[in-house]
C-alpha atoms as a PDB file:
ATOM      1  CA  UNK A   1      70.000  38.325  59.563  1.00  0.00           C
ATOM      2  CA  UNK A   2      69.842  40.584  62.495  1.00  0.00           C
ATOM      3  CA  UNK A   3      73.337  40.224  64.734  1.00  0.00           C
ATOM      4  CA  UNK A   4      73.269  39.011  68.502  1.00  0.00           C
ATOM      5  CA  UNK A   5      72.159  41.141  70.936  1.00  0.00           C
ATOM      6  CA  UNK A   6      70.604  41.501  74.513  1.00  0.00           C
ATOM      7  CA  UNK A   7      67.737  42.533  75.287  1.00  0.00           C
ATOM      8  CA  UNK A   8      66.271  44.269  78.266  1.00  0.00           C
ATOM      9  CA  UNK A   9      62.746  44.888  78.593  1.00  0.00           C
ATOM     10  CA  UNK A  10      61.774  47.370  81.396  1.00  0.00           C
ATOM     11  CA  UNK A  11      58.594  48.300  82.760  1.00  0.00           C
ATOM     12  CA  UNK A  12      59.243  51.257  84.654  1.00  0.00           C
ATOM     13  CA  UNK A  13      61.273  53.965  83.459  1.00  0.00           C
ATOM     14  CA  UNK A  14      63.694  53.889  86.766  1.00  0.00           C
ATOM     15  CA  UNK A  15      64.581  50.331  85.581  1.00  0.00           C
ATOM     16  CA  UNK A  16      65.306  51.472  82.403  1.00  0.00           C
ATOM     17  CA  UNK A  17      67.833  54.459  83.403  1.00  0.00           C
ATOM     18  CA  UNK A  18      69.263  51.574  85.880  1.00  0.00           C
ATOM     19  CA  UNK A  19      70.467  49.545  83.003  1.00  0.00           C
ATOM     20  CA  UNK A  20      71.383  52.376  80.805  1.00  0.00           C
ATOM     21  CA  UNK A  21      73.559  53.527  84.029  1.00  0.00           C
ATOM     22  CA  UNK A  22      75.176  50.613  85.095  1.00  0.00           C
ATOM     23  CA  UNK A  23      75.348  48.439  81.917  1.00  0.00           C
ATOM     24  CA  UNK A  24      74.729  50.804  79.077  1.00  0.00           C
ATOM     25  CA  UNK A  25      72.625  49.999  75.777  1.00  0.00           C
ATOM     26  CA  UNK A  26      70.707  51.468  73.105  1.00  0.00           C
ATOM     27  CA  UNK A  27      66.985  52.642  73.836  1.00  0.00           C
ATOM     28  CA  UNK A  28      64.709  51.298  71.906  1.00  0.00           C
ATOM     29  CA  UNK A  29      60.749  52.340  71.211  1.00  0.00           C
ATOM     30  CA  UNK A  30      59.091  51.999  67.892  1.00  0.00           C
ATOM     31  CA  UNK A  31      62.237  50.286  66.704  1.00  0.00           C
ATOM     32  CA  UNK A  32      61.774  51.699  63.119  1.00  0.00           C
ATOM     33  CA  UNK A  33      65.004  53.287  62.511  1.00  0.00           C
ATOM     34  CA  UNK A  34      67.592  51.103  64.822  1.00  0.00           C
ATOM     35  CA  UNK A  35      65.994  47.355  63.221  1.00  0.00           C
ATOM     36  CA  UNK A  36      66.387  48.148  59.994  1.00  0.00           C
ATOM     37  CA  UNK A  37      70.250  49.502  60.643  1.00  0.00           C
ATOM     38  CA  UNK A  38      70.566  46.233  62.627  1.00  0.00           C
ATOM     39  CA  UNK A  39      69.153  44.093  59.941  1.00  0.00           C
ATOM     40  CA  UNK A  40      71.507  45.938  57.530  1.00  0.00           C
ATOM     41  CA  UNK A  41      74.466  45.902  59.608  1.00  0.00           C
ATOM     42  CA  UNK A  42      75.062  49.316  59.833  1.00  0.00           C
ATOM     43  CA  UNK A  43      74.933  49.135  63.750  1.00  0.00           C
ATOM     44  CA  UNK A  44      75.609  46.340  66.198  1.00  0.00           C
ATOM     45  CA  UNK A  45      74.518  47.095  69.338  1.00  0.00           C
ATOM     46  CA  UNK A  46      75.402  44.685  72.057  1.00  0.00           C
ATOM     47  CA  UNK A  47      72.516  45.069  74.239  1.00  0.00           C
ATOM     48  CA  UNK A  48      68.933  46.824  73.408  1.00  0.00           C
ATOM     49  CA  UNK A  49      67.094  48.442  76.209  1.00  0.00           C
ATOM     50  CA  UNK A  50      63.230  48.015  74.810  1.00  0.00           C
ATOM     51  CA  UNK A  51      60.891  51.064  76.065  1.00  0.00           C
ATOM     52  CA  UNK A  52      58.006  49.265  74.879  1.00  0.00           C
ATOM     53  CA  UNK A  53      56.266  48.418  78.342  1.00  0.00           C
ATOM     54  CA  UNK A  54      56.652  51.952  79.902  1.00  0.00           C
ATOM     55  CA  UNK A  55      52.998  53.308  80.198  1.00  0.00           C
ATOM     56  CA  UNK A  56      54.746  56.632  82.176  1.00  0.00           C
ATOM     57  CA  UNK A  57      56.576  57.474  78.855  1.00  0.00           C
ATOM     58  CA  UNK A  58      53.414  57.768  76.551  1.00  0.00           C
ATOM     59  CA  UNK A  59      50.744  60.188  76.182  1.00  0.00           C
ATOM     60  CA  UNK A  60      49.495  63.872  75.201  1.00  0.00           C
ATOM     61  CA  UNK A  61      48.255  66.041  77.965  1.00  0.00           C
ATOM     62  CA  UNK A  62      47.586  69.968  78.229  1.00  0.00           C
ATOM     63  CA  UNK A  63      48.482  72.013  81.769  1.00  0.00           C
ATOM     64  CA  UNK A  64      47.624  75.514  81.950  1.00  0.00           C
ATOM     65  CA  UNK A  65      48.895  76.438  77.859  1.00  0.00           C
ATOM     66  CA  UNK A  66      51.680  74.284  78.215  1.00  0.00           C
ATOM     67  CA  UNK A  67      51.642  70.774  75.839  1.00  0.00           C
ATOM     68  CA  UNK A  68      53.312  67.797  77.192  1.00  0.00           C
ATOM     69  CA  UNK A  69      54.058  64.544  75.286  1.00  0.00           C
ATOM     70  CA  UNK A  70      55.778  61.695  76.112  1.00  0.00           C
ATOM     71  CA  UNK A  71      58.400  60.304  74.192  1.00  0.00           C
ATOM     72  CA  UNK A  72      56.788  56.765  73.727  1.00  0.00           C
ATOM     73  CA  UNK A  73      53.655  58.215  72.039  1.00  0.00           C
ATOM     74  CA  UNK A  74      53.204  57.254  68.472  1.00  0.00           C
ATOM     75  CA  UNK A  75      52.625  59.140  65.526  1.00  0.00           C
ATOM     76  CA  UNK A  76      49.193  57.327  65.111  1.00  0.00           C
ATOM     77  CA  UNK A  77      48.296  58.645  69.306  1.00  0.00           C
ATOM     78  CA  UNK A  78      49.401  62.260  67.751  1.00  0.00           C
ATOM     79  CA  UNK A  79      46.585  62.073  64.467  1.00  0.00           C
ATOM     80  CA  UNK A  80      43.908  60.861  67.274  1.00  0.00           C
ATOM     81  CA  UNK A  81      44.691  64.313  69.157  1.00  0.00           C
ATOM     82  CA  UNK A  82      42.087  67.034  69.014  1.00  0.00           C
ATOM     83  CA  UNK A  83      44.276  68.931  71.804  1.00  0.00           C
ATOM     84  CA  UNK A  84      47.372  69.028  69.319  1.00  0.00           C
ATOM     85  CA  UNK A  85      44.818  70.006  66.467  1.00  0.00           C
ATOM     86  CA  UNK A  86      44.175  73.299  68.503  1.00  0.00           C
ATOM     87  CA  UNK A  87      47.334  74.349  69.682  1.00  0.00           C
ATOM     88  CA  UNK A  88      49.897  72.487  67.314  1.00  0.00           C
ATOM     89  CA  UNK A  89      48.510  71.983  64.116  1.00  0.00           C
ATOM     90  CA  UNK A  90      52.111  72.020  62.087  1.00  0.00           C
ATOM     91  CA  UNK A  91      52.744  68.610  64.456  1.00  0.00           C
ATOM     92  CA  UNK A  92      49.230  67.375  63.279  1.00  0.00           C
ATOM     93  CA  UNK A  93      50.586  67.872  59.327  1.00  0.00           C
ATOM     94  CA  UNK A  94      54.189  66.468  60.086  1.00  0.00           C
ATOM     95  CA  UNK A  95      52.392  63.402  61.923  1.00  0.00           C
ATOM     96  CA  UNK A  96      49.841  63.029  58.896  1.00  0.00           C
ATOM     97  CA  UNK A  97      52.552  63.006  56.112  1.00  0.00           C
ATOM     98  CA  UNK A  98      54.618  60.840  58.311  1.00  0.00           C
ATOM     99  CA  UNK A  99      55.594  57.701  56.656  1.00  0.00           C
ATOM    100  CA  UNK A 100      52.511  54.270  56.318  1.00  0.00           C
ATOM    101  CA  UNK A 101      49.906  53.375  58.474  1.00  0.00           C
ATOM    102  CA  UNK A 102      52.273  50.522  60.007  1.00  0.00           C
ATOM    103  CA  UNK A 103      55.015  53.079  60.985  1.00  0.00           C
ATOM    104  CA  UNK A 104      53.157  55.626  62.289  1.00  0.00           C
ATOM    105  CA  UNK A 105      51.362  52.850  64.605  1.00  0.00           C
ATOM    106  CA  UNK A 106      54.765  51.728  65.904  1.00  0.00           C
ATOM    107  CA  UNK A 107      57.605  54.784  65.682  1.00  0.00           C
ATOM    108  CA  UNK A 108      57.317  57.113  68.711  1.00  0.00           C
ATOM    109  CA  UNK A 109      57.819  61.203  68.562  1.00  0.00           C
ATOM    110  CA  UNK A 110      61.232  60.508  71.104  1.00  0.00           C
ATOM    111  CA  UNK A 111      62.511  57.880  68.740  1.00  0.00           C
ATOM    112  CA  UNK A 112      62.256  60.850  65.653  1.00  0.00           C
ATOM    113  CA  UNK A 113      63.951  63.278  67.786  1.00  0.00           C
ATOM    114  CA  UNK A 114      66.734  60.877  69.507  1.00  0.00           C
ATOM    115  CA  UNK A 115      67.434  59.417  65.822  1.00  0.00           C
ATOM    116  CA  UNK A 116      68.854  62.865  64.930  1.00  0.00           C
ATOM    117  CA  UNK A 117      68.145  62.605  61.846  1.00  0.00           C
ATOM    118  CA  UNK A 118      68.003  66.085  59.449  1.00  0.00           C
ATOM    119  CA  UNK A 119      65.127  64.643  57.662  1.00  0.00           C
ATOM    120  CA  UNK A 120      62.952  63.654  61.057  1.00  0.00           C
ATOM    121  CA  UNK A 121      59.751  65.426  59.637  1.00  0.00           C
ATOM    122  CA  UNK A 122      58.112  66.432  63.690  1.00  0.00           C
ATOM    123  CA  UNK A 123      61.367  68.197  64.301  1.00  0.00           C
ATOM    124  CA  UNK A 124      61.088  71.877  62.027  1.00  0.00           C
ATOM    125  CA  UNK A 125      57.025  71.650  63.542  1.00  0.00           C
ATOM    126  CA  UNK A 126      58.709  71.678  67.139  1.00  0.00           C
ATOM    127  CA  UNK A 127      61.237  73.501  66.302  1.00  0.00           C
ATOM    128  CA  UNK A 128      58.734  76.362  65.186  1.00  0.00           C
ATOM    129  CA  UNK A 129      57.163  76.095  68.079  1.00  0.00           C
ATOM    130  CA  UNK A 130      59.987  76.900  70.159  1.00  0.00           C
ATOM    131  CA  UNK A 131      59.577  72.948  71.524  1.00  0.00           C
ATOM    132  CA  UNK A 132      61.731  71.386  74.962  1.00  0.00           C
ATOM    133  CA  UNK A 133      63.313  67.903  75.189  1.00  0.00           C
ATOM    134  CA  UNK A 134      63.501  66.582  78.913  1.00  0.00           C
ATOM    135  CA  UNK A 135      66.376  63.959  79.370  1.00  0.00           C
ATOM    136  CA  UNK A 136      66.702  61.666  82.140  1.00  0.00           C
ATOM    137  CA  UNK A 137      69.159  59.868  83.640  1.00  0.00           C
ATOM    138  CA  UNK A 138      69.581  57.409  87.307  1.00  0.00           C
ATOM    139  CA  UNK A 139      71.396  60.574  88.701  1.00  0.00           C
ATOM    140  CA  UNK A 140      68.573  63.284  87.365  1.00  0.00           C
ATOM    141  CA  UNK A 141      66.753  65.190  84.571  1.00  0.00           C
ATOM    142  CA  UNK A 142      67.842  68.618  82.490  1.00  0.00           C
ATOM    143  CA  UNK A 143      65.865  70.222  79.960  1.00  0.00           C
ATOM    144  CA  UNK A 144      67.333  71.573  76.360  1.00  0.00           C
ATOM    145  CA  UNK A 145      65.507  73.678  74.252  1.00  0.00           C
ATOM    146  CA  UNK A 146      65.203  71.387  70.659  1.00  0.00           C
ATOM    147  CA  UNK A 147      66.999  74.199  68.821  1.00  0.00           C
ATOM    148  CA  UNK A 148      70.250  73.371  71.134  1.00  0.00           C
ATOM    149  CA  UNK A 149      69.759  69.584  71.233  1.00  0.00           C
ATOM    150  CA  UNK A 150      71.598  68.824  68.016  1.00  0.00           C
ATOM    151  CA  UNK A 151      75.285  68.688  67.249  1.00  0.00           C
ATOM    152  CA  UNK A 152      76.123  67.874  64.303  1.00  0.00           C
ATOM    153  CA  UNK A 153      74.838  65.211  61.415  1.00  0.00           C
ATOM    154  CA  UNK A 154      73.427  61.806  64.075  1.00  0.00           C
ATOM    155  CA  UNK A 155      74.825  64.111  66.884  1.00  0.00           C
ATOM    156  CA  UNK A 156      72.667  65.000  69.416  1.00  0.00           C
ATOM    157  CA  UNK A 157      73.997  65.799  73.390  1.00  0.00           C
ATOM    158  CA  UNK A 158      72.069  63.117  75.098  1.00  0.00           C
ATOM    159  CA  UNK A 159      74.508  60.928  76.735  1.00  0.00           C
ATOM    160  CA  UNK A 160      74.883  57.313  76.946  1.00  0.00           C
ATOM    161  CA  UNK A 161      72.903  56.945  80.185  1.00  0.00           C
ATOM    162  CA  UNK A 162      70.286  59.169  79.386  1.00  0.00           C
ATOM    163  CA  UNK A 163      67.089  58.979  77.848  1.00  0.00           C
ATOM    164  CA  UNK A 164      64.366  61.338  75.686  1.00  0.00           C
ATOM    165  CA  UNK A 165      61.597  61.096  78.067  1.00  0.00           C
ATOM    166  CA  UNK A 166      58.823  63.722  77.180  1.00  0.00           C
ATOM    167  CA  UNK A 167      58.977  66.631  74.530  1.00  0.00           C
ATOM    168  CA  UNK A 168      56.702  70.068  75.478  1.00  0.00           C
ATOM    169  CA  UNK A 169      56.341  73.495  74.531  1.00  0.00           C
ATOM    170  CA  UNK A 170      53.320  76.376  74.571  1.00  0.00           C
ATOM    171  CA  UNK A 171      50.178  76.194  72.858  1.00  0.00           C
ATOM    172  CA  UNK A 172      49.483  77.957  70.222  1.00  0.00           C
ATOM    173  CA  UNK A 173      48.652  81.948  70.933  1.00  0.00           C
ATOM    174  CA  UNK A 174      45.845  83.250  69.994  1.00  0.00           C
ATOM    175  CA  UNK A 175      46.071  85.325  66.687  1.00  0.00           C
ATOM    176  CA  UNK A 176      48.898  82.954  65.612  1.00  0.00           C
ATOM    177  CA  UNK A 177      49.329  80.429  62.667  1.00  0.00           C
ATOM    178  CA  UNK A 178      51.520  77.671  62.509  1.00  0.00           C
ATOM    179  CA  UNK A 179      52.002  75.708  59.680  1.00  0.00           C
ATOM    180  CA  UNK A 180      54.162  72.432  58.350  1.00  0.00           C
ATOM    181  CA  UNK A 181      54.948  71.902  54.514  1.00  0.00           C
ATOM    182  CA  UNK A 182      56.829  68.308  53.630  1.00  0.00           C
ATOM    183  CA  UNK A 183      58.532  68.144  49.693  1.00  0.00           C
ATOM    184  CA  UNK A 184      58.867  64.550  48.743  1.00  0.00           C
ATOM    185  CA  UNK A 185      59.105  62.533  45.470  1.00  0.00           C
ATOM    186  CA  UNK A 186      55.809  60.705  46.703  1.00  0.00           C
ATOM    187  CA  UNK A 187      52.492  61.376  48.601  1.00  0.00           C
ATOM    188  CA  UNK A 188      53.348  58.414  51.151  1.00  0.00           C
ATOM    189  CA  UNK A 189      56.274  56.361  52.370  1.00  0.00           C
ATOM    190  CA  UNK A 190      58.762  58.494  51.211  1.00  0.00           C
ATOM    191  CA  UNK A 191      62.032  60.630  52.791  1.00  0.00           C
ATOM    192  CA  UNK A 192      61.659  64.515  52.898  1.00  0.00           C
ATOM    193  CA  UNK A 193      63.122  66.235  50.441  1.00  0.00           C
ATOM    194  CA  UNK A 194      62.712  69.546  52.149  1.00  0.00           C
ATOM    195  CA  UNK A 195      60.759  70.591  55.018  1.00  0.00           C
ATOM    196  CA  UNK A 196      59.583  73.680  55.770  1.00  0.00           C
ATOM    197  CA  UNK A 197      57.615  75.004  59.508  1.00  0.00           C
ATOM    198  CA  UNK A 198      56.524  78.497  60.178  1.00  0.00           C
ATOM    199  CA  UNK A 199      55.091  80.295  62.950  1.00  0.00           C
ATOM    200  CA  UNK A 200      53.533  83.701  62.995  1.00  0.00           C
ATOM    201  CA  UNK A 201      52.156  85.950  65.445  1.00  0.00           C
ATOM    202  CA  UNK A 202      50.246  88.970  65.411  1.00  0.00           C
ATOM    203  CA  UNK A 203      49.906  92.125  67.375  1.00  0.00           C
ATOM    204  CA  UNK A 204      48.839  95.210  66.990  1.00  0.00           C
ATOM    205  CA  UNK A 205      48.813  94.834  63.112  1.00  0.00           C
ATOM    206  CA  UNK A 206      52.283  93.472  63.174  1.00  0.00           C
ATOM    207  CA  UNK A 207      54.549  90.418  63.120  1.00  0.00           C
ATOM    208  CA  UNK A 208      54.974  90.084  66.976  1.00  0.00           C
ATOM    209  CA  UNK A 209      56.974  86.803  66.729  1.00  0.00           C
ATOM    210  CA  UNK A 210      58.070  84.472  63.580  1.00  0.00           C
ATOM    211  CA  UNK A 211      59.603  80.977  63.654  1.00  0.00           C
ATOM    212  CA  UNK A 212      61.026  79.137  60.070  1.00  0.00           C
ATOM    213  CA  UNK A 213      62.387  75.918  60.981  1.00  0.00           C
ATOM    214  CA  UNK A 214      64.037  74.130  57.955  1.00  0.00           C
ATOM    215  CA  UNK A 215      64.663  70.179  57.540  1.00  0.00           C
ATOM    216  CA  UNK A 216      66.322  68.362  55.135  1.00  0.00           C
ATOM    217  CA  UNK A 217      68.554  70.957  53.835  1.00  0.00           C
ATOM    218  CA  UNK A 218      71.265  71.063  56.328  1.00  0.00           C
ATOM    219  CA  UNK A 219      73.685  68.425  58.378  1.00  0.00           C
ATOM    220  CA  UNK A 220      70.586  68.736  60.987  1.00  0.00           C
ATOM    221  CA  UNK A 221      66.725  70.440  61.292  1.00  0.00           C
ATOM    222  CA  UNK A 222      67.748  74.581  62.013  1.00  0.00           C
ATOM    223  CA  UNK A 223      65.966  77.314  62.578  1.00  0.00           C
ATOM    224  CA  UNK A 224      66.666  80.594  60.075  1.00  0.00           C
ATOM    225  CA  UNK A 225      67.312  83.003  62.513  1.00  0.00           C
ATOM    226  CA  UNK A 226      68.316  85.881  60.104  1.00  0.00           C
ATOM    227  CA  UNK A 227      65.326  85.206  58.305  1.00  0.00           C
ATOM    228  CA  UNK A 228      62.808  85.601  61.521  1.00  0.00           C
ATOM    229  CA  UNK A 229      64.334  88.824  62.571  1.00  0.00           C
ATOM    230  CA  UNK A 230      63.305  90.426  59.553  1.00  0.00           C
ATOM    231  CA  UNK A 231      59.918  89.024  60.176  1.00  0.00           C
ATOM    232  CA  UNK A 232      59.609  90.444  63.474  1.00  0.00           C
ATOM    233  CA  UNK A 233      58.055  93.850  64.559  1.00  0.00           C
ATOM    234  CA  UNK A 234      57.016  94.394  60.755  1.00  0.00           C
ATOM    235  CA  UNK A 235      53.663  94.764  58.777  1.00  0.00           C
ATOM    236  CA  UNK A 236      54.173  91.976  56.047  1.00  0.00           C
ATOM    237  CA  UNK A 237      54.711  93.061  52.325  1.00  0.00           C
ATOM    238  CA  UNK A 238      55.027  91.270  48.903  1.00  0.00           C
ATOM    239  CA  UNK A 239      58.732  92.338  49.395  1.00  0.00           C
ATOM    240  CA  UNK A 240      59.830  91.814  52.211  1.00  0.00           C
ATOM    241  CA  UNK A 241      58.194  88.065  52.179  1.00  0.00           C
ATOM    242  CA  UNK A 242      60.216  87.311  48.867  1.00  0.00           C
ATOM    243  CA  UNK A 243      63.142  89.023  50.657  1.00  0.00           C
ATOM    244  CA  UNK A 244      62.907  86.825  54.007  1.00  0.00           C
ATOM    245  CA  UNK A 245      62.445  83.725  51.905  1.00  0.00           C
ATOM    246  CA  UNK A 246      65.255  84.127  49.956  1.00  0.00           C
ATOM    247  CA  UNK A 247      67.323  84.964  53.721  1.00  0.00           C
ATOM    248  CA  UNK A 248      66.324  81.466  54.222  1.00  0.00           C
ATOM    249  CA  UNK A 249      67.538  79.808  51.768  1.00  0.00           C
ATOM    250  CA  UNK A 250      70.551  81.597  52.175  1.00  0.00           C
ATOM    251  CA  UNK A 251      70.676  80.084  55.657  1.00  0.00           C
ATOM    252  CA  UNK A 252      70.409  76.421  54.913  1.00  0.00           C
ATOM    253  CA  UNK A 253      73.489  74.373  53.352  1.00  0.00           C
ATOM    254  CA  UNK A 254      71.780  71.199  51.726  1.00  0.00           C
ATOM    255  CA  UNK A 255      73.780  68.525  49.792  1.00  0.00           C
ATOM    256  CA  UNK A 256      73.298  66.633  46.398  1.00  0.00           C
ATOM    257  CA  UNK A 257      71.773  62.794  47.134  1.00  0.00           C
ATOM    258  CA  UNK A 258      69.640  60.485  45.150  1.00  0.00           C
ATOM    259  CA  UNK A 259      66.396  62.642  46.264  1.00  0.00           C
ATOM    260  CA  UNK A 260      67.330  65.957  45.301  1.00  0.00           C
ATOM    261  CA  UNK A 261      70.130  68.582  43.994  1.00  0.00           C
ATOM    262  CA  UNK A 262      71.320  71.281  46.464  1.00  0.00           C
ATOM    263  CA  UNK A 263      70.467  73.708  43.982  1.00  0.00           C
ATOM    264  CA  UNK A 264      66.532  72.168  43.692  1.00  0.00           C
ATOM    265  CA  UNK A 265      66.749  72.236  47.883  1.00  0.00           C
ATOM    266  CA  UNK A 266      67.697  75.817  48.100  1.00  0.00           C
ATOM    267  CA  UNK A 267      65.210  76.590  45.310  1.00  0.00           C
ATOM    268  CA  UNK A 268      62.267  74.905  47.320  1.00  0.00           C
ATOM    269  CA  UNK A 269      63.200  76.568  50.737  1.00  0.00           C
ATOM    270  CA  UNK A 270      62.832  79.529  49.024  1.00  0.00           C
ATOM    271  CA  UNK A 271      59.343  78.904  47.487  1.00  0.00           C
ATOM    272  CA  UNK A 272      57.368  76.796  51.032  1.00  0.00           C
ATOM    273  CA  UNK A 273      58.978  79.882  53.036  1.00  0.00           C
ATOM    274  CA  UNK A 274      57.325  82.477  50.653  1.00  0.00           C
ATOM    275  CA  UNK A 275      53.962  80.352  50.303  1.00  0.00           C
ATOM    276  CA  UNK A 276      53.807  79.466  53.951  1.00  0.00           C
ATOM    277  CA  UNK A 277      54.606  83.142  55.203  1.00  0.00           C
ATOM    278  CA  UNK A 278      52.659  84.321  52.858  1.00  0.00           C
ATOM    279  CA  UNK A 279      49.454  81.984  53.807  1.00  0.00           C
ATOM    280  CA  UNK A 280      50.059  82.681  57.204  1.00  0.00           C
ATOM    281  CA  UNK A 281      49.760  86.361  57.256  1.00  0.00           C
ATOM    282  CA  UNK A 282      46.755  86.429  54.915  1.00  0.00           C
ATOM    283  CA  UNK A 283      44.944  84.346  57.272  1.00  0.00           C
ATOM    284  CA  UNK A 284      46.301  86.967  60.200  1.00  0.00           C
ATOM    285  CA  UNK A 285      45.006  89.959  57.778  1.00  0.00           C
ATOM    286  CA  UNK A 286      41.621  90.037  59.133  1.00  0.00           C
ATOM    287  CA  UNK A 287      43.632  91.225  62.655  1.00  0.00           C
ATOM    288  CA  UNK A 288      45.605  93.571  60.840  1.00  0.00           C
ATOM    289  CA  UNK A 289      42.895  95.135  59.213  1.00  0.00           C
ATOM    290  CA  UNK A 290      40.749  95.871  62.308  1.00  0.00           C
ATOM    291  CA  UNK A 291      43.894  97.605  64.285  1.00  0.00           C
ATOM    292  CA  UNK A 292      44.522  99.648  61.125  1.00  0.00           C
ATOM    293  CA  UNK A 293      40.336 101.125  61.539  1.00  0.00           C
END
């Protein structure tokens, strides 16, 4: 039985931050997170401000390197993307790993971000790509960089009146690989276990830039700082991969649940950040290989 609610059912997004402004209410888009805690009665929200009919809020466009999605695109309008298949293809894994068929044709990339959840599996991919969150309000918009947007476990520093309106961040570089691993106890329909994005870049036969964004394993998604700076301004090596790896599982603080062990989460940090460094540069070897000549 789903409790008693209102609901408001905008079609332009300045309606929307109207209500949220002078009445207050919990966005809704896909709906695939906040109906089910309804239906369960873990929240009780007294008025639902549905997102559904906002055209402005959805859709996947590329401006000069710069990608730009809006927070009411589904994860199904992502996996139909040949843009985000050249310049984001760790998004293009999260999205195709993501849940059924059913979800991904309903839940929206803003919903996975706003529900703050450590586990959301497109937020290490954006993380690694260094990704921005734009949040408007009736009074304005700011922008926070998606490594600064969470708090804490379901804490995030969008207020009351504001909503996730478009996500964005840089295409790809050339001489770059980005990659997205998802652990789970089943091929489909299933909760990460651990989650593992990285980003390299290479120049002049060395790692110009390296992201490792880790979900899953902590009270939110982070990114393993430590662990990139030993990345950066090197030429890769069988040792210093197994040494970074093991950096970033020293950087994550996962807990026991029904899905997984601490221990089994630090473990498998440790073996997607070797394997997907360690992929990554040997596609990137060709590069180093000609500056060496």
């Amino acid at each position: 039985m789903f409790s008693e609610f209102c609901l408001e059912m905008p079609d332009r997004l300045e309606d929307a931050l109207s209500i949220l402004s002078d009445m207050k209410g919990t966005p809704v888009a896909g709906g695939t997170n906040i109906l089910i805690d309804i239906r369960s009665q873990k929240e009780n929200p007294p008025r639902l401000v549905a997102l559904g009919d906002i055209d402005e809020l959805r859709g996947i466009k590329v401006e000069k390197g710069r990608v730009v999605v809006g927070s009411r695109t589904t994860i199904s309008d992502l996996l139909k993307s040949s843009q985000l298949l050249k310049t984001s293809p760790s998004v293009i894994d999260a999205a195709g790993q993501f849940a059924g068929q059913m979800v991904r044709n309903t839940g929206t990339m803003g919903g996975n971000i706003a529900c703050a959840s450590p586990a959301a599996d497109l937020v290490p991919p954006l993380m690694s790509l260094d990704a921005e969150v734009r949040l408007a309000s009736a009074s304005g918009s700011r922008t926070v960089a998606l490594r600064d947007y969470y708090q804490g476990y379901k804490q995030d520093v969008r207020g009351a009146d504001e909503l996730v309106t478009q996500v964005s961040w840089n295409a790809l570089p050339q001489k770059s690989v980005n990659r997205f691993y998802k652990l789970a106890r089943r091929r489909g329909d299933a909760i990460t276990v651990t989650g593992v994005a990285v980003t390299l870049s290479v120049s002049n036969g060395k790692c110009s830039k390296a992201r490792i964004a880790l979900g899953a394993v902590a009270p939110t998604a982070i990114r393993a700082e430590k662990a990139e700076n030993m990345l950066e301004g090197q030429v890769l090596s069988e040792t210093l991969i197994e040494a970074v790896a093991t950096q970033a599982a020293a950087e994550c603080s996962p807990i026991d649940d029904v899905r997984a062990s601490a221990d089994y989460r630090r473990h498998s940090v440790q073996m997607l950040t070797r394997r997907l460094i360690s992929e990554a540069w040997n596609k990137l070897a060709q590069e180093v290989k000609s500056h060496v000549k």
